[in-house]
Protein backbone atom coordinates (compact mmCIF):
# COMPACT_ATOMS: atom_id res chain seq x y z
CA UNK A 1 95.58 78.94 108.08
CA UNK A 2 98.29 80.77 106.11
CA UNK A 3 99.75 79.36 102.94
CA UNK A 4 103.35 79.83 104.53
CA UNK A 5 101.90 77.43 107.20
CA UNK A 6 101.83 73.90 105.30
CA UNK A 7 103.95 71.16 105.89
CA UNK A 8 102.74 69.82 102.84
CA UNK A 9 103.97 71.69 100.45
CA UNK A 10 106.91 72.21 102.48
CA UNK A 11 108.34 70.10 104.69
CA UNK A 12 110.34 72.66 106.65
CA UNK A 13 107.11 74.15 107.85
CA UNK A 14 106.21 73.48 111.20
CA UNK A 15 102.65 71.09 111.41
CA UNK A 16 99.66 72.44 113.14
CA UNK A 17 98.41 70.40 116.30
CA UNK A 18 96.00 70.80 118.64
CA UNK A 19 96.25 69.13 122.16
CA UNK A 20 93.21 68.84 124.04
CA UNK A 21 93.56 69.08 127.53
CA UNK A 22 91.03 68.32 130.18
CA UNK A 23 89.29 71.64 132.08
CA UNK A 24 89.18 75.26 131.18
CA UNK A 25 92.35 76.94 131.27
CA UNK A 26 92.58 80.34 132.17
CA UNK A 27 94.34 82.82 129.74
CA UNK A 28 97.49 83.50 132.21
CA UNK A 29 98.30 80.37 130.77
CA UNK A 30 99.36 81.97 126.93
CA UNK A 31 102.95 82.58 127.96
CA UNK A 32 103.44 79.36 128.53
CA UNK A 33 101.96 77.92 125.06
CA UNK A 34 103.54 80.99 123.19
CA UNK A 35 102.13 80.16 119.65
CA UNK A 36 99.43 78.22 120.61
CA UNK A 37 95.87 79.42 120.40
CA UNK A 38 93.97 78.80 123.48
CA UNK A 39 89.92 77.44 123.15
CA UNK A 40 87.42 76.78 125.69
CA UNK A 41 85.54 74.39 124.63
CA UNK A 42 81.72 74.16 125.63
CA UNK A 43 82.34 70.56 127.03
CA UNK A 44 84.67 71.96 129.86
CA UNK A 45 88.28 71.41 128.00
CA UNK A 46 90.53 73.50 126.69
CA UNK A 47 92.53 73.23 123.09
CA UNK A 48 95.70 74.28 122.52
CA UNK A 49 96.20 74.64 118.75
CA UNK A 50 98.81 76.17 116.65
CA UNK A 51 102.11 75.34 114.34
CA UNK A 52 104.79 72.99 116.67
CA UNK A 53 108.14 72.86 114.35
CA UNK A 54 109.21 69.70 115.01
CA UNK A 55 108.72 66.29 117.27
CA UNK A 56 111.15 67.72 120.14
CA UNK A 57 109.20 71.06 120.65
CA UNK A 58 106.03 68.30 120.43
CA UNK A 59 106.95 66.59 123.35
CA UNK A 60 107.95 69.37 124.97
CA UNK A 61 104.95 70.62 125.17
CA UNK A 62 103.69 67.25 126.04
CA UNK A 63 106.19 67.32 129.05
CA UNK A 64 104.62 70.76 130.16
CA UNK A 65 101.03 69.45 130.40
CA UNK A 66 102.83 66.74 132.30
CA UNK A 67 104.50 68.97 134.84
CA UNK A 68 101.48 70.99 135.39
CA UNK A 69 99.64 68.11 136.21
CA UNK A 70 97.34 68.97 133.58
CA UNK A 71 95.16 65.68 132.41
CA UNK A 72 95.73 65.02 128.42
CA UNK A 73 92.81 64.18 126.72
CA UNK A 74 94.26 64.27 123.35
CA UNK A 75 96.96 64.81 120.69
CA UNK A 76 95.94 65.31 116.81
CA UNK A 77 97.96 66.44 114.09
CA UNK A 78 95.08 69.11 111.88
CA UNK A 79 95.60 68.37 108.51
CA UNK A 80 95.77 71.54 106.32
CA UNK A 81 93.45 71.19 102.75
């Protein structure tokens, strides 16, 4: 991860998260998690990691797993060493 990327040595940086979401996603879906790196995983899901700036753009996110009636597996802040 970039240095410019750590909300640990700078709180104004946005933290990296990856949300885990039940099934493979297909990669039409990147304009709708601009930012957000999307992974297949060999266990059928699909993660959705990259930087999210702040709570509100967390749950935002959150609320458009939700309203794609996606199934959330998971939520995990990545800490950055």
């Amino acid at each position: 991860m970039p240095d410019n990327l750590d909300p640990t040595t700078d709180p104004s940086q946005p933290s990296i998260y990856q949300i885990r979401i039940q099934g493979h996603l297909g990669l039409q879906w990147t304009d709708w998690f601009d930012g957000l790196t999307i992974t297949l995983t060999e266990d059928g899901d699909t993660l959705l990691t990259g930087p999210v700036v702040d709570q509100s753009a967390l749950h935002g996110l959150l609320k458009e797993v939700r309203d794609f009636g996606m199934t959330l597996i998971s939520v995990n802040r990545v800490q950055v060493n």
